[in-house]
PDB file of N, CA and C in Angstrom:
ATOM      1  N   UNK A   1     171.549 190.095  87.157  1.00  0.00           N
ATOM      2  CA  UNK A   1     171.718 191.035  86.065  1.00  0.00           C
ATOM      3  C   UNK A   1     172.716 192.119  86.500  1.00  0.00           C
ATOM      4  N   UNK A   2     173.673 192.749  85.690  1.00  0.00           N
ATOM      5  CA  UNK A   2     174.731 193.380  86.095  1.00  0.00           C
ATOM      6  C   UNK A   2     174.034 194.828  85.764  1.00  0.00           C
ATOM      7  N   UNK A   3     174.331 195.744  86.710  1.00  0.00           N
ATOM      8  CA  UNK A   3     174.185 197.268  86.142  1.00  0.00           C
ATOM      9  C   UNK A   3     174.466 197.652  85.020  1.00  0.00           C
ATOM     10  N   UNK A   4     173.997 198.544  84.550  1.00  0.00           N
ATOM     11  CA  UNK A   4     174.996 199.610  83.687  1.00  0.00           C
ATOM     12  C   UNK A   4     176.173 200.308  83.854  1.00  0.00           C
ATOM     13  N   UNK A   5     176.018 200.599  85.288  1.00  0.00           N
ATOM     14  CA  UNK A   5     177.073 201.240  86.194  1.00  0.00           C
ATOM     15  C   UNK A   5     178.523 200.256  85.734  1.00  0.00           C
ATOM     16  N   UNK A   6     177.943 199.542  86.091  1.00  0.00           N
ATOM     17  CA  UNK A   6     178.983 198.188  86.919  1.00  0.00           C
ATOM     18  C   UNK A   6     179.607 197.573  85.563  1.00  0.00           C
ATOM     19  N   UNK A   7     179.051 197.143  84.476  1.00  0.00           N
ATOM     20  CA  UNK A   7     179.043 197.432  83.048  1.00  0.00           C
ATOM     21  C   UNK A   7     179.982 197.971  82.586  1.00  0.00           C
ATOM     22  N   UNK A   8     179.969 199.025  82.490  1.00  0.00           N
ATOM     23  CA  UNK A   8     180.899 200.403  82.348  1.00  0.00           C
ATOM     24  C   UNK A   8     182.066 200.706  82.908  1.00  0.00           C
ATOM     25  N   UNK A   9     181.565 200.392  84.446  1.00  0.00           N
ATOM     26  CA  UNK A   9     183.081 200.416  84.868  1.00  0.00           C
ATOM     27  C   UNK A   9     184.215 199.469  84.834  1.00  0.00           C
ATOM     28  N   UNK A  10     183.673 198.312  84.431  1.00  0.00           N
ATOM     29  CA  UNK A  10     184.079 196.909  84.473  1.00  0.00           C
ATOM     30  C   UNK A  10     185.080 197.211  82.651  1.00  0.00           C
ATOM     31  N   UNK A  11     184.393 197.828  81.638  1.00  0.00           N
ATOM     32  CA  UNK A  11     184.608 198.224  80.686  1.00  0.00           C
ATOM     33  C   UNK A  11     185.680 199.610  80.180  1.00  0.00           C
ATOM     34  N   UNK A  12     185.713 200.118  81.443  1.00  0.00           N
ATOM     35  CA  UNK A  12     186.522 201.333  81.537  1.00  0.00           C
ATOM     36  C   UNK A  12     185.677 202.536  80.585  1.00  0.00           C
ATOM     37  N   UNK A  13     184.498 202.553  80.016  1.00  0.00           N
ATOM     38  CA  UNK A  13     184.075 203.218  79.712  1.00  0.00           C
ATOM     39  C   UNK A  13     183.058 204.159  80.617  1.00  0.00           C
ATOM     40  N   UNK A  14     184.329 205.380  80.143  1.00  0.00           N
ATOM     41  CA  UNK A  14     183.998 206.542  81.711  1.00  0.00           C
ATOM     42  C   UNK A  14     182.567 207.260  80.817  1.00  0.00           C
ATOM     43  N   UNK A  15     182.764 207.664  80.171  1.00  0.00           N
ATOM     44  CA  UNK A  15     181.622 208.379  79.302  1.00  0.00           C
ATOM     45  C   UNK A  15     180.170 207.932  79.979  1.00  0.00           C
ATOM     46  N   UNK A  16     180.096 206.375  79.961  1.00  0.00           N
ATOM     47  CA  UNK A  16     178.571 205.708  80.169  1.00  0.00           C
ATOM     48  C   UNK A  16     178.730 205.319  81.508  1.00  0.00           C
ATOM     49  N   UNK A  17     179.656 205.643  82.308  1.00  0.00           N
ATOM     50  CA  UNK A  17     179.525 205.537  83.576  1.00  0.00           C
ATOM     51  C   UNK A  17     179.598 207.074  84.365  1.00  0.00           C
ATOM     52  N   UNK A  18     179.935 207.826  83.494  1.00  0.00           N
ATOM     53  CA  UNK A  18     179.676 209.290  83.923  1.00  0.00           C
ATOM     54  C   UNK A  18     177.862 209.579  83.784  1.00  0.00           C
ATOM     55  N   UNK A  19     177.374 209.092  82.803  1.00  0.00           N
ATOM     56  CA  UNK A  19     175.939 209.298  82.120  1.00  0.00           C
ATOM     57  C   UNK A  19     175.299 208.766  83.649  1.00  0.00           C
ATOM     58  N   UNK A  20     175.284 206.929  83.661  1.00  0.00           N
ATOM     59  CA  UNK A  20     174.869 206.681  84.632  1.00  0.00           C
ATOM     60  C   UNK A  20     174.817 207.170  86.128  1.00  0.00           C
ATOM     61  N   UNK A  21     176.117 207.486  86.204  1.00  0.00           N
ATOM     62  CA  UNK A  21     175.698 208.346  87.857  1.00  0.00           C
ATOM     63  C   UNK A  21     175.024 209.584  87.548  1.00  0.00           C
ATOM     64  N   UNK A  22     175.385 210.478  86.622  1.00  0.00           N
ATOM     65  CA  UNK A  22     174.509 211.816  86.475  1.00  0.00           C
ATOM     66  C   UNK A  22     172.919 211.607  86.492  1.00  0.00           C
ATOM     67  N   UNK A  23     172.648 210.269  85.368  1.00  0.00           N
ATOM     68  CA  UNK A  23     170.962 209.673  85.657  1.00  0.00           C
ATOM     69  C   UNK A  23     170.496 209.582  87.330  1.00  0.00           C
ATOM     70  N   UNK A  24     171.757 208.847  87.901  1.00  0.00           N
ATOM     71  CA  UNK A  24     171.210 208.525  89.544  1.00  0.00           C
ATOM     72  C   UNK A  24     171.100 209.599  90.421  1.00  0.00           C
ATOM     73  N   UNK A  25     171.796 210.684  90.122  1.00  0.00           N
ATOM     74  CA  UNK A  25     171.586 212.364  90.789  1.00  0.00           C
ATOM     75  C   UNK A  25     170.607 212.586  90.755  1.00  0.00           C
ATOM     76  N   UNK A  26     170.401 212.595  89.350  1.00  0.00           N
ATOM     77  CA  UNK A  26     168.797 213.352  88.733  1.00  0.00           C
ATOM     78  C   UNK A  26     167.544 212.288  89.581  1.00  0.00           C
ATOM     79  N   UNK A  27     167.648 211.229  89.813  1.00  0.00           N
ATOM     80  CA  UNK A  27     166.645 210.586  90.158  1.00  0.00           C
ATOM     81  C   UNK A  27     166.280 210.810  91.332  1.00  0.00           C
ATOM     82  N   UNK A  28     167.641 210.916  92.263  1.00  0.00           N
ATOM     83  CA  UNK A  28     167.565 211.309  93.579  1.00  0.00           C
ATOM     84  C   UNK A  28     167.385 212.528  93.658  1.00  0.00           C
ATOM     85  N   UNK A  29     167.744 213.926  92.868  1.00  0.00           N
ATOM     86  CA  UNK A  29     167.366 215.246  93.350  1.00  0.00           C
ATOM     87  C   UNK A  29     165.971 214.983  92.724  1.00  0.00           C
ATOM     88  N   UNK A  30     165.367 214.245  91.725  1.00  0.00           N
ATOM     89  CA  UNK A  30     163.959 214.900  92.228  1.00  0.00           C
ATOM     90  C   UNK A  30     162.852 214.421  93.545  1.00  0.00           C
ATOM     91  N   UNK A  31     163.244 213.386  94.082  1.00  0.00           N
ATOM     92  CA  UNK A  31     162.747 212.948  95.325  1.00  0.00           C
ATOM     93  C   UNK A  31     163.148 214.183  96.541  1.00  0.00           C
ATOM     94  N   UNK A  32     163.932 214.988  96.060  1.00  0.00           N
ATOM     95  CA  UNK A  32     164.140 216.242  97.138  1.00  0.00           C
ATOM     96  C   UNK A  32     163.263 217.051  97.347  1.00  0.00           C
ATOM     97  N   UNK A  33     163.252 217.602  98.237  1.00  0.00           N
ATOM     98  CA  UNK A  33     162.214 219.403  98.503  1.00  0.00           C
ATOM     99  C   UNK A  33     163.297 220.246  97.808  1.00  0.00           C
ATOM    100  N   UNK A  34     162.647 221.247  96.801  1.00  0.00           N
ATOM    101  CA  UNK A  34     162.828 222.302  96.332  1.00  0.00           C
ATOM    102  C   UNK A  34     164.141 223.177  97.445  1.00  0.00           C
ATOM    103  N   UNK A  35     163.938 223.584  98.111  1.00  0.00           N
ATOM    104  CA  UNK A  35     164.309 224.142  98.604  1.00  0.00           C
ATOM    105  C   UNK A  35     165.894 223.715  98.995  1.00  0.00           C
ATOM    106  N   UNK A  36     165.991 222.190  99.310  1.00  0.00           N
ATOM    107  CA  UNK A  36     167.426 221.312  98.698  1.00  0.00           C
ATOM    108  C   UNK A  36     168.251 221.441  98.122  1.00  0.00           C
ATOM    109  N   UNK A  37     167.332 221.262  96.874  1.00  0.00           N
ATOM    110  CA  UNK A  37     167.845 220.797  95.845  1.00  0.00           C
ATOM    111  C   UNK A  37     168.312 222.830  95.301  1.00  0.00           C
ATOM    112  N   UNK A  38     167.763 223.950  95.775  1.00  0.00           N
ATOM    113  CA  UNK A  38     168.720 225.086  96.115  1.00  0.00           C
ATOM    114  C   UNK A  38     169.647 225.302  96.690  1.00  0.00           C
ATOM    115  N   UNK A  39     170.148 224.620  97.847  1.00  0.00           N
ATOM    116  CA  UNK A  39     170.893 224.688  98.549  1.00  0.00           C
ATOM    117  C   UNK A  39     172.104 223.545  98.400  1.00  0.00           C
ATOM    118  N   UNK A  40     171.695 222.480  97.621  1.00  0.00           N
ATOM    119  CA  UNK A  40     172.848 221.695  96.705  1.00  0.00           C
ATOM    120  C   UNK A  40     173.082 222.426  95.724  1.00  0.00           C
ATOM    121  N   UNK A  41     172.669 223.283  94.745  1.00  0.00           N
ATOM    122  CA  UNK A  41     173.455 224.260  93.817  1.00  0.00           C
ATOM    123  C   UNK A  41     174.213 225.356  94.334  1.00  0.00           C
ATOM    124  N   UNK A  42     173.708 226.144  95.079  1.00  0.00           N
ATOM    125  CA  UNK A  42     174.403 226.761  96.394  1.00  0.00           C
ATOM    126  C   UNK A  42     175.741 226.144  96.310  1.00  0.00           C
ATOM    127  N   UNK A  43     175.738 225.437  97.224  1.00  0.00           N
ATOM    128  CA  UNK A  43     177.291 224.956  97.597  1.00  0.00           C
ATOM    129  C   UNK A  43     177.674 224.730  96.755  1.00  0.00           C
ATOM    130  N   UNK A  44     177.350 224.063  95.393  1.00  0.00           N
ATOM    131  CA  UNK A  44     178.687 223.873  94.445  1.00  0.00           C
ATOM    132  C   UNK A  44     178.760 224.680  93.732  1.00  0.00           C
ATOM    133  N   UNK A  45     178.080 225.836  93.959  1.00  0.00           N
ATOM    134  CA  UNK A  45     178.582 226.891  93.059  1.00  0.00           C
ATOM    135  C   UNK A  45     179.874 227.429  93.876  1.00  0.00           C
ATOM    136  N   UNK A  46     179.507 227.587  95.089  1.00  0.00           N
ATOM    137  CA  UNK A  46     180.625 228.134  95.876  1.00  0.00           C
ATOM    138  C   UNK A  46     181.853 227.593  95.868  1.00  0.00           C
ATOM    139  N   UNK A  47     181.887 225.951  96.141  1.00  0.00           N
ATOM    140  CA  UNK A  47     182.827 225.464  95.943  1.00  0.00           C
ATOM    141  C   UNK A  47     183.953 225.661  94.525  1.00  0.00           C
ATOM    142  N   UNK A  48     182.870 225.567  93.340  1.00  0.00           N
ATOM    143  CA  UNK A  48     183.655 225.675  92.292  1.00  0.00           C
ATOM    144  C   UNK A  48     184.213 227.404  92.169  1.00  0.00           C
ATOM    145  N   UNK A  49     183.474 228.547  92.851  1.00  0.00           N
ATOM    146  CA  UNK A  49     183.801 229.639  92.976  1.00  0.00           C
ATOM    147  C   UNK A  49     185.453 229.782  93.535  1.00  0.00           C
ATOM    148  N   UNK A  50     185.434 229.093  94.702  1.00  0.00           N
ATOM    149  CA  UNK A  50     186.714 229.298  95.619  1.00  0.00           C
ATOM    150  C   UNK A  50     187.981 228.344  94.955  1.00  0.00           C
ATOM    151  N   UNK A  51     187.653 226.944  94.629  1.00  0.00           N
ATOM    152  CA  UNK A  51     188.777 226.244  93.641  1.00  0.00           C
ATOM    153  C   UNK A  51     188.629 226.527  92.201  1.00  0.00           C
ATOM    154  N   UNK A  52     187.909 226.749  91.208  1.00  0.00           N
ATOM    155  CA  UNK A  52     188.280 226.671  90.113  1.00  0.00           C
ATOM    156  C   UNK A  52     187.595 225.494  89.456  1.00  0.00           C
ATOM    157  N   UNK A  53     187.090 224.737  89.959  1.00  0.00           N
ATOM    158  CA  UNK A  53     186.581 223.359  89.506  1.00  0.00           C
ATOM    159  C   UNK A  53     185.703 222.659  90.483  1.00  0.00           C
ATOM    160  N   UNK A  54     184.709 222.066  89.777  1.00  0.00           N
ATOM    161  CA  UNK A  54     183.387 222.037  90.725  1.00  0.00           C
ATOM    162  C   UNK A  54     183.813 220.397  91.618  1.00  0.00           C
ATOM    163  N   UNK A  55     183.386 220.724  92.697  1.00  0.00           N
ATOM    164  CA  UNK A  55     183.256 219.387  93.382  1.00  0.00           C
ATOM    165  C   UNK A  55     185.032 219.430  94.213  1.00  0.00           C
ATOM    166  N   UNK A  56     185.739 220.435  94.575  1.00  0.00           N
ATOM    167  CA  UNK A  56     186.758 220.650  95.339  1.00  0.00           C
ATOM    168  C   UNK A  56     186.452 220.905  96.078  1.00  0.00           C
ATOM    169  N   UNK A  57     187.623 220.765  97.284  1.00  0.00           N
ATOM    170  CA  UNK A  57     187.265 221.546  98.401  1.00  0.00           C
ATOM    171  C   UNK A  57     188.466 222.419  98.348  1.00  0.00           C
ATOM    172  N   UNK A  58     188.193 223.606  99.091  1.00  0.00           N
ATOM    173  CA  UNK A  58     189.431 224.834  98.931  1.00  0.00           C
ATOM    174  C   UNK A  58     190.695 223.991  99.582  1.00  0.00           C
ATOM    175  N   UNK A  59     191.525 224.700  98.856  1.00  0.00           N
ATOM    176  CA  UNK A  59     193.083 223.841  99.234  1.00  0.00           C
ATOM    177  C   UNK A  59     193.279 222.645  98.433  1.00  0.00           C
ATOM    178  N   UNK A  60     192.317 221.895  97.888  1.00  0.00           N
ATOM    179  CA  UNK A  60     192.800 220.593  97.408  1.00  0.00           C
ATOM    180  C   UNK A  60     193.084 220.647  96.301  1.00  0.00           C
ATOM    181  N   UNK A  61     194.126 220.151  96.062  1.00  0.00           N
ATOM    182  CA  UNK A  61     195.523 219.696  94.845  1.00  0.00           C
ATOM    183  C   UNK A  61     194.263 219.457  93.893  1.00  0.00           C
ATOM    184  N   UNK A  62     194.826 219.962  92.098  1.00  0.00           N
ATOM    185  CA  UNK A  62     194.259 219.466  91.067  1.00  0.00           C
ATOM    186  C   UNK A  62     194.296 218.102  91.219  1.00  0.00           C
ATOM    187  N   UNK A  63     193.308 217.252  90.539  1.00  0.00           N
ATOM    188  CA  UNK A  63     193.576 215.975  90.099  1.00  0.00           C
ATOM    189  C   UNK A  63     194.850 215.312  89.139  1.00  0.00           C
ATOM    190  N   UNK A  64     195.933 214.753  89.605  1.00  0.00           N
ATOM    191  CA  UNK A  64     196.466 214.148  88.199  1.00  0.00           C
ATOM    192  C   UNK A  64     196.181 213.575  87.359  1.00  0.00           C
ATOM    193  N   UNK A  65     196.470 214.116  85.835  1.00  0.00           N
ATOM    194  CA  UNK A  65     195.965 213.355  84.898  1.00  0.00           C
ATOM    195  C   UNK A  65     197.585 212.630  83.866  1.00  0.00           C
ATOM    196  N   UNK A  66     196.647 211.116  83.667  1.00  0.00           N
ATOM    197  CA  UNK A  66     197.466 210.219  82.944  1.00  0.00           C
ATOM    198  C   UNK A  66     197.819 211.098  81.586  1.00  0.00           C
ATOM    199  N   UNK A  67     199.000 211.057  81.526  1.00  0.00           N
ATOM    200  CA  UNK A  67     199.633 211.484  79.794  1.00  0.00           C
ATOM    201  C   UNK A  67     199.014 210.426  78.632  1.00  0.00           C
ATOM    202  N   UNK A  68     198.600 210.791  77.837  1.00  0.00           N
ATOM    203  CA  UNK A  68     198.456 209.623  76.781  1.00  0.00           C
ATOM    204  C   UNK A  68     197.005 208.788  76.866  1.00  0.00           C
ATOM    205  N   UNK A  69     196.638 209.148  77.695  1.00  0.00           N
ATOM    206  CA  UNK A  69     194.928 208.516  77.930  1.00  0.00           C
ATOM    207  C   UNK A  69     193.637 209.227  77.505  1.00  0.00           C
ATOM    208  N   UNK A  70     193.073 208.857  76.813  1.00  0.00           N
ATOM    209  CA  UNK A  70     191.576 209.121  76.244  1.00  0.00           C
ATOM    210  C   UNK A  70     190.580 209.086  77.221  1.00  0.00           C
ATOM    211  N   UNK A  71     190.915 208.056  78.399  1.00  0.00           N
ATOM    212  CA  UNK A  71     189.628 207.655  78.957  1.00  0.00           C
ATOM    213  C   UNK A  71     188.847 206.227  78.056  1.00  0.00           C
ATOM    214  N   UNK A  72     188.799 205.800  76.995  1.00  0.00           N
ATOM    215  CA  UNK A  72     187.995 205.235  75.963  1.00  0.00           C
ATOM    216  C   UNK A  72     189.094 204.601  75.111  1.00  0.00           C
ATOM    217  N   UNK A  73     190.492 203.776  75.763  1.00  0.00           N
ATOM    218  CA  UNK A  73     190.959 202.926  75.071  1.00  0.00           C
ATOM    219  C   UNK A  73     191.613 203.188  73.742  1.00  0.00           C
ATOM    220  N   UNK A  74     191.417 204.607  73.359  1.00  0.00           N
ATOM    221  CA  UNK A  74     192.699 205.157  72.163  1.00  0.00           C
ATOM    222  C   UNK A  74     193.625 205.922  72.342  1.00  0.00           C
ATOM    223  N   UNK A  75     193.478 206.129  71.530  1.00  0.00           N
ATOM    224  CA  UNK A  75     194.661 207.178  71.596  1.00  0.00           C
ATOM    225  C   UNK A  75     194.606 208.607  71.048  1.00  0.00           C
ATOM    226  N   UNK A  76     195.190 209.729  71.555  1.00  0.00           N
ATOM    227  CA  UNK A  76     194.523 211.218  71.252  1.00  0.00           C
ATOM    228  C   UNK A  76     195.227 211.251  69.903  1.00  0.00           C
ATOM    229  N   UNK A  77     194.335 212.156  69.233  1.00  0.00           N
ATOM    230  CA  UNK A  77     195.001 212.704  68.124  1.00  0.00           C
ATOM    231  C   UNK A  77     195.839 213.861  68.267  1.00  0.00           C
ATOM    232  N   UNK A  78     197.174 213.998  67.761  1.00  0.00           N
ATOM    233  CA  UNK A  78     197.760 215.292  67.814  1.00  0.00           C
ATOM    234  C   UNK A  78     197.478 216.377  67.054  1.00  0.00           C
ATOM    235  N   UNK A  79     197.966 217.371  67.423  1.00  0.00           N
ATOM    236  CA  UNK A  79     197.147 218.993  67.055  1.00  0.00           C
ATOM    237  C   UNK A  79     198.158 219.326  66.752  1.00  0.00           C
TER     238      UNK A  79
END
């Protein structure tokens, strides 16, 4: 039987493969001690404090992003 994960990514659909790992966080921070699962918010607060965006490390380059991509196989609407 194939994941959902695997599913998704196989599908390019980031949305339900974003969902799925956020589900697998949550499953794993609650198997944590309290006190952890403080000290994993901790740091990414900090982190996102010092870059601008959560899950950087200081110094590291924005991500590039594709021109013209949805993520989800269309196309953006113009504004």
């Amino acid at each position: 039987m194939t994941s959902a994960l695997a599913a998704a990514l196989a599908r390019q659909d980031w949305e339900l493969a974003a969902l799925c790992l956020l589900l697998g966080v949550t499953r794993a921070a609650e198997a944590l001690p309290p006190e952890t699962i403080d000290a994993l918010i901790e740091a990414l607060a900090d982190a996102q404090t010092q870059t601008g965006r959560l899950g950087a490390r200081p110094g590291e380059a924005e991500p590039r992003r594709r021109a013209g991509r949805t993520g989800r196989g269309g196309r953006r609407e113009r504004r």
